[in-house]
N, C-alpha and C. Protein backbone atom coordinates (compact mmCIF):
# COMPACT_ATOMS: atom_id res chain seq x y z
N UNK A 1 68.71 22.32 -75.69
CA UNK A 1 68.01 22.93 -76.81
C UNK A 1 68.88 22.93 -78.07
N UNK A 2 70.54 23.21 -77.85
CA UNK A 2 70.89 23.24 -79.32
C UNK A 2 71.04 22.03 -79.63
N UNK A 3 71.15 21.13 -78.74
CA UNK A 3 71.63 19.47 -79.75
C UNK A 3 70.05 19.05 -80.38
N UNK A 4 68.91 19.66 -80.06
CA UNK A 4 67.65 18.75 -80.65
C UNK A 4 67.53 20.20 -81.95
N UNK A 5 68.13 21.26 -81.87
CA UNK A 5 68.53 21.82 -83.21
C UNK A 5 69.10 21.54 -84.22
N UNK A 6 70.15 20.50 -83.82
CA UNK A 6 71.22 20.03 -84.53
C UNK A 6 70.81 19.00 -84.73
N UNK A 7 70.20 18.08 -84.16
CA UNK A 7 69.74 16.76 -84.65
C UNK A 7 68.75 17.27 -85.85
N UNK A 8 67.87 18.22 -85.29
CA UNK A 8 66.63 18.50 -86.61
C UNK A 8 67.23 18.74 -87.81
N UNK A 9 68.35 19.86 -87.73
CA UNK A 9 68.63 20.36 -89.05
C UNK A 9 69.78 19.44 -89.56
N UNK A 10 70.42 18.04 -88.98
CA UNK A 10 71.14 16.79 -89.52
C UNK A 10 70.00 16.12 -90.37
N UNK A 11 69.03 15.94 -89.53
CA UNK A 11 67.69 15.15 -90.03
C UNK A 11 67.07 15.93 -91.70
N UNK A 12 67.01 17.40 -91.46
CA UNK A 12 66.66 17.98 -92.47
C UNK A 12 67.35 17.85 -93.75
N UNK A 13 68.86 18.12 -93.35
CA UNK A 13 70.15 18.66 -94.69
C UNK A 13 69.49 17.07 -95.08
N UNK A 14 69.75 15.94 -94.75
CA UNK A 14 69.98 14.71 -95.00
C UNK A 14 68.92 13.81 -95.80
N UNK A 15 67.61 14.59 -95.35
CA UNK A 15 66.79 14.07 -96.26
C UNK A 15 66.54 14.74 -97.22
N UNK A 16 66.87 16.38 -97.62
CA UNK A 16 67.10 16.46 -99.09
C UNK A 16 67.52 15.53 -100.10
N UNK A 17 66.42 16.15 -101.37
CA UNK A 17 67.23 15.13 -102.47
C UNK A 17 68.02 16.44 -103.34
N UNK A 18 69.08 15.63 -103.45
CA UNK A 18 70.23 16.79 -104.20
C UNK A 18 70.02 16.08 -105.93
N UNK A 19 70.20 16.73 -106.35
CA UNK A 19 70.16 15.94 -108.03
C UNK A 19 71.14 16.90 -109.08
N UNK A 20 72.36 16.65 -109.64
CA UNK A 20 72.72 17.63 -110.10
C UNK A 20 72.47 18.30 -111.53
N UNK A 21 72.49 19.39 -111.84
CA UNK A 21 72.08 20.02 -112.96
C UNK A 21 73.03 20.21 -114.40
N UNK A 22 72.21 19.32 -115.03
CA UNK A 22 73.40 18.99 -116.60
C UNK A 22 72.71 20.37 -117.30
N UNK A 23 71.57 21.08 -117.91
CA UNK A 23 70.99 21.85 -118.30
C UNK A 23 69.93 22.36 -117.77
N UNK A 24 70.06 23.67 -117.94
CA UNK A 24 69.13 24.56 -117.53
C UNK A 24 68.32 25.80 -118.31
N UNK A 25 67.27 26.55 -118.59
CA UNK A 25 66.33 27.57 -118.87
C UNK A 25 65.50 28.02 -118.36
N UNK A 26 65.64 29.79 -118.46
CA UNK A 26 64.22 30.15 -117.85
C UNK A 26 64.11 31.69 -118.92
N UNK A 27 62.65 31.94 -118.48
CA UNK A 27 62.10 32.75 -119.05
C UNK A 27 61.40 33.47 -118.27
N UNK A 28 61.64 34.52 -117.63
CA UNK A 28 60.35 35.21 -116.61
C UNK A 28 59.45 35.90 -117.36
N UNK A 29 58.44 35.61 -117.02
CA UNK A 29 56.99 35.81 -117.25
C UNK A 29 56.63 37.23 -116.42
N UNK A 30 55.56 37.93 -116.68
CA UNK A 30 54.86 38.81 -115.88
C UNK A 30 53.76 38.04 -114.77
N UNK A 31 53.65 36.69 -115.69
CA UNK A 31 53.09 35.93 -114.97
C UNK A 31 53.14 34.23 -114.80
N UNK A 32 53.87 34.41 -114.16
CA UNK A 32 54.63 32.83 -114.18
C UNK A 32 56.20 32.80 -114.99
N UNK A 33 56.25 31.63 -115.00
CA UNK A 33 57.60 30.77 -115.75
C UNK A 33 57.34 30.34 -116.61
N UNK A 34 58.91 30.44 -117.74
CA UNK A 34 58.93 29.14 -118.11
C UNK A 34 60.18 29.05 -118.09
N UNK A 35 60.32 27.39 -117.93
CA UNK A 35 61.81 27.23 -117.02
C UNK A 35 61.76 25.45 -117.82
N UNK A 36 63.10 24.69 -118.30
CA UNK A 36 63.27 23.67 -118.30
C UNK A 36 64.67 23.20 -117.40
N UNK A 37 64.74 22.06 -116.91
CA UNK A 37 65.97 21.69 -115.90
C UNK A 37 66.13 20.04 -115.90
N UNK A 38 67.19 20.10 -116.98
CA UNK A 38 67.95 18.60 -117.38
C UNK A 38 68.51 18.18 -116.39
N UNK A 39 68.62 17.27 -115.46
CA UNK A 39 69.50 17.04 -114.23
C UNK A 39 70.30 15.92 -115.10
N UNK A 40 71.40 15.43 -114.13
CA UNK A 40 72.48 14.50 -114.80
C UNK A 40 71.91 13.08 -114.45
N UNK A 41 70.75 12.72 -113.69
CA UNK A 41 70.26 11.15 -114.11
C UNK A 41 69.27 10.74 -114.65
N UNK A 42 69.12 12.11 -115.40
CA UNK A 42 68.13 11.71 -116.43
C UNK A 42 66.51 12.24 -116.46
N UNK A 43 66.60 12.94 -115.37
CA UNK A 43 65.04 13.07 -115.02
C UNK A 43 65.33 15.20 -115.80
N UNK A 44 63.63 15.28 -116.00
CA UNK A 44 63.17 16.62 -115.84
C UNK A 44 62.26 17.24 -115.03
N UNK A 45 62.39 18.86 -115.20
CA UNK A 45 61.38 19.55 -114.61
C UNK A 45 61.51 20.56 -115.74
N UNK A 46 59.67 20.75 -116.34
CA UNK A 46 59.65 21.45 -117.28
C UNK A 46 58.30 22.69 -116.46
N UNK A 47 58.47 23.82 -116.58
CA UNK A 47 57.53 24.98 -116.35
C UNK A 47 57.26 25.67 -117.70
N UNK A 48 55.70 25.69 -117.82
CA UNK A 48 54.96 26.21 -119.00
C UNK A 48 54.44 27.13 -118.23
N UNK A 49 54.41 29.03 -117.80
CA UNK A 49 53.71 29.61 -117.33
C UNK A 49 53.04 29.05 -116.23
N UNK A 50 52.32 28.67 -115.67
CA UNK A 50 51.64 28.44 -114.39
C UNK A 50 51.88 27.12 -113.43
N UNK A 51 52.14 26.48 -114.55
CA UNK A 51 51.98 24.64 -113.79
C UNK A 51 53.39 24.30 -114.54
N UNK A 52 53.81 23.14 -113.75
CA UNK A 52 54.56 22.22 -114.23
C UNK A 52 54.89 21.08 -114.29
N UNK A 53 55.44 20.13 -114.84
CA UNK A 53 55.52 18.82 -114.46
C UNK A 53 57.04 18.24 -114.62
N UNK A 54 57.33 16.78 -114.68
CA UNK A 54 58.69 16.25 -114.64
C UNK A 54 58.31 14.93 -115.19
N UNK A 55 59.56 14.26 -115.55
CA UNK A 55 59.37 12.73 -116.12
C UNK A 55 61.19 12.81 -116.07
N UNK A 56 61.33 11.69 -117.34
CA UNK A 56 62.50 11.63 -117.74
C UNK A 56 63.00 12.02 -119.04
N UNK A 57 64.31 11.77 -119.74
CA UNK A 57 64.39 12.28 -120.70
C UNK A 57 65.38 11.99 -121.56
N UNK A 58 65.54 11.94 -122.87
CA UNK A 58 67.05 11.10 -123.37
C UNK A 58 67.50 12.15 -124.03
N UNK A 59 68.94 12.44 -124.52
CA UNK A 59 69.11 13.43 -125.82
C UNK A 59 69.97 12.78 -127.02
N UNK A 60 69.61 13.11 -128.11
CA UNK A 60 69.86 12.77 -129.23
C UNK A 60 70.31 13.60 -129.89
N UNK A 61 71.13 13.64 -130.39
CA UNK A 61 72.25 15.09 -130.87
C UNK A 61 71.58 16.17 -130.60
N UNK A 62 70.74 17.12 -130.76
CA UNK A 62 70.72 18.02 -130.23
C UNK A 62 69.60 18.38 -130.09
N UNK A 63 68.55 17.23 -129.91
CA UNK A 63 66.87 17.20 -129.14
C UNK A 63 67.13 16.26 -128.04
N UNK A 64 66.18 16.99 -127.32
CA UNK A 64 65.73 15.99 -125.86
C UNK A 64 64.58 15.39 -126.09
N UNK A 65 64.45 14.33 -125.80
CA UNK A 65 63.08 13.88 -125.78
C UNK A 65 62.44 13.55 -124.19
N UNK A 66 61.03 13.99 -124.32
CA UNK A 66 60.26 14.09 -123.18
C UNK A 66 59.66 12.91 -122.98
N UNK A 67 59.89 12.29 -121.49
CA UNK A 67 58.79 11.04 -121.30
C UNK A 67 57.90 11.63 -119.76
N UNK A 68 57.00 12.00 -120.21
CA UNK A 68 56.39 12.54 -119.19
C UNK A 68 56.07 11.95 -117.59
N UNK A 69 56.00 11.91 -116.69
CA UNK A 69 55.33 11.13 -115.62
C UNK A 69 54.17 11.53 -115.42
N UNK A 70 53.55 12.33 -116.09
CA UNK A 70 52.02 12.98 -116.20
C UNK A 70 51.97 14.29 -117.16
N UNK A 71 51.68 13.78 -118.27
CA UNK A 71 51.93 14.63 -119.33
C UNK A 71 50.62 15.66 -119.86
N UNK A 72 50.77 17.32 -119.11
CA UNK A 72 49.60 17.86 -119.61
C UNK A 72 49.57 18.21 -121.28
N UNK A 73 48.05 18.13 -121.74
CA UNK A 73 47.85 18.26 -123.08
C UNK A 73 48.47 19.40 -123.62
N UNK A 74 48.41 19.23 -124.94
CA UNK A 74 49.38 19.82 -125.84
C UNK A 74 50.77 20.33 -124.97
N UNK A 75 51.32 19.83 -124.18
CA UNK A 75 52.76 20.12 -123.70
C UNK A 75 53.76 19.45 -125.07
N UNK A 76 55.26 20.06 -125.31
CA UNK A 76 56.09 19.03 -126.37
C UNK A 76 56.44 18.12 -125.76
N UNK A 77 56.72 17.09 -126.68
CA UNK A 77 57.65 15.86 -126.35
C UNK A 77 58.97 15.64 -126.55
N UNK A 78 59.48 17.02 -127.40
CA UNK A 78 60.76 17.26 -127.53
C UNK A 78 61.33 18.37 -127.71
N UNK A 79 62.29 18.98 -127.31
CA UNK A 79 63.27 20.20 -127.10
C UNK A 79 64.19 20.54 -128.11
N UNK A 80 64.30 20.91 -128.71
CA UNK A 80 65.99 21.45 -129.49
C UNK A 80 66.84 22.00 -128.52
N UNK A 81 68.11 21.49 -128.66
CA UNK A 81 69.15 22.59 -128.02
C UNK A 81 69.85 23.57 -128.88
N UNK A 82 69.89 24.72 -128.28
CA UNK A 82 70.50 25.62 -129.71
C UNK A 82 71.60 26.20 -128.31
N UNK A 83 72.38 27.12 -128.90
CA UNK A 83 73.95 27.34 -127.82
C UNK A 83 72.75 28.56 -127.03
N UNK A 84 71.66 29.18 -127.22
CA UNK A 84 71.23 30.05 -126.72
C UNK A 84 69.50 30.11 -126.40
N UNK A 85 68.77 28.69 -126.86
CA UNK A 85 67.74 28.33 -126.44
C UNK A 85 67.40 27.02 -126.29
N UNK A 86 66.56 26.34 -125.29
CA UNK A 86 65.65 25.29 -125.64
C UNK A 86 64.26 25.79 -126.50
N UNK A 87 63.85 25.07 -127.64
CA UNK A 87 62.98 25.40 -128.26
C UNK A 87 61.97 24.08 -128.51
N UNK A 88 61.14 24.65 -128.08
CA UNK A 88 59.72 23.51 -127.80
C UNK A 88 59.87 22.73 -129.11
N UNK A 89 59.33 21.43 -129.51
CA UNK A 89 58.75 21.14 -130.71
C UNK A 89 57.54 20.07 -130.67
N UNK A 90 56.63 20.73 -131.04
CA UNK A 90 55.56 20.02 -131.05
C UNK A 90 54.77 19.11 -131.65
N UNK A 91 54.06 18.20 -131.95
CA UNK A 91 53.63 17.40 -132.65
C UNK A 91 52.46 17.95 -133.22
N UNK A 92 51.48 19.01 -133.09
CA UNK A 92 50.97 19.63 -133.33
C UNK A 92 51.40 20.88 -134.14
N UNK A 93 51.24 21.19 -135.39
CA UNK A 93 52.34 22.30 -135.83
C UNK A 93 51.52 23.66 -135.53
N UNK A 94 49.91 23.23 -135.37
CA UNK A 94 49.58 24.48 -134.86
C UNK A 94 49.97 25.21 -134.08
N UNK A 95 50.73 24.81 -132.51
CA UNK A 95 51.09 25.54 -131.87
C UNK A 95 52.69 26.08 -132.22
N UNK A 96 52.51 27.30 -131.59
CA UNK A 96 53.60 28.27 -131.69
C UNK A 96 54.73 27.75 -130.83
N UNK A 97 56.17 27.60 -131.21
CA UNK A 97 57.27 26.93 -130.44
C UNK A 97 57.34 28.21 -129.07
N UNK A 98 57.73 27.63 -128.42
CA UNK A 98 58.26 28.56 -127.15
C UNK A 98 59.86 28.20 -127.27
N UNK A 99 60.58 29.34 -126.94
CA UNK A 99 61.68 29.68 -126.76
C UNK A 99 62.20 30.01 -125.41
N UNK A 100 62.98 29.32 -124.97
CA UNK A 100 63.43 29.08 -122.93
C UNK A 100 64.61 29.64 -123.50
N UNK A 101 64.96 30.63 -122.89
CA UNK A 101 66.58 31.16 -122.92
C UNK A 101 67.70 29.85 -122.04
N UNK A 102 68.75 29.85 -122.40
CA UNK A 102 69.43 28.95 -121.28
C UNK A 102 70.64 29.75 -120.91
């Protein structure tokens, strides 16, 4: 019994994907998140309150830019970094920036 434990949880650790974390934000909600997470090869995971999605991403002095892998409407396409927020920026100026603590 313990070696088909040990095989499972070899099998398990091993097929994790590890990805490491260059930047990070969150914001707790009463209801939901919002959370952004720069990993170091390039990819994201962005949380707007309820849902979220991921793509990839480049930075340019001190915006990220978003390439979505399924990009919900009015989400930004680019981030500011400030020493104490990511701040949405939108192409739409109607909407209001969101502010992710980091």
């Amino acid at each position: 019994m313990k070696s088909v434990v040990l095989i499972v949880s070899i099998f398990i650790f091993s097929s994790c994907e590890y990805r490491e974390v260059k930047y990070s934000g969150l914001n707790d909600l009463v209801a939901g998140v919002q959370q952004v997470v720069l990993y170091d090869n390039g990819e994201f995971y962005l949380v707007l309150s309820l849902g979220g999605t991921e793509g990839t991403y480049e930075i340019k002095n001190d915006t990220v830019h978003l390439v979505y892998t399924d990009k919900p409407e009015n989400w930004p396409d680019k981030l500011l970094i400030t020493d104490n927020y990511f701040i949405t920026i939108n192409s739409n100026s109607s909407i209001k920036p969101i502010r992710i603590r980091r």
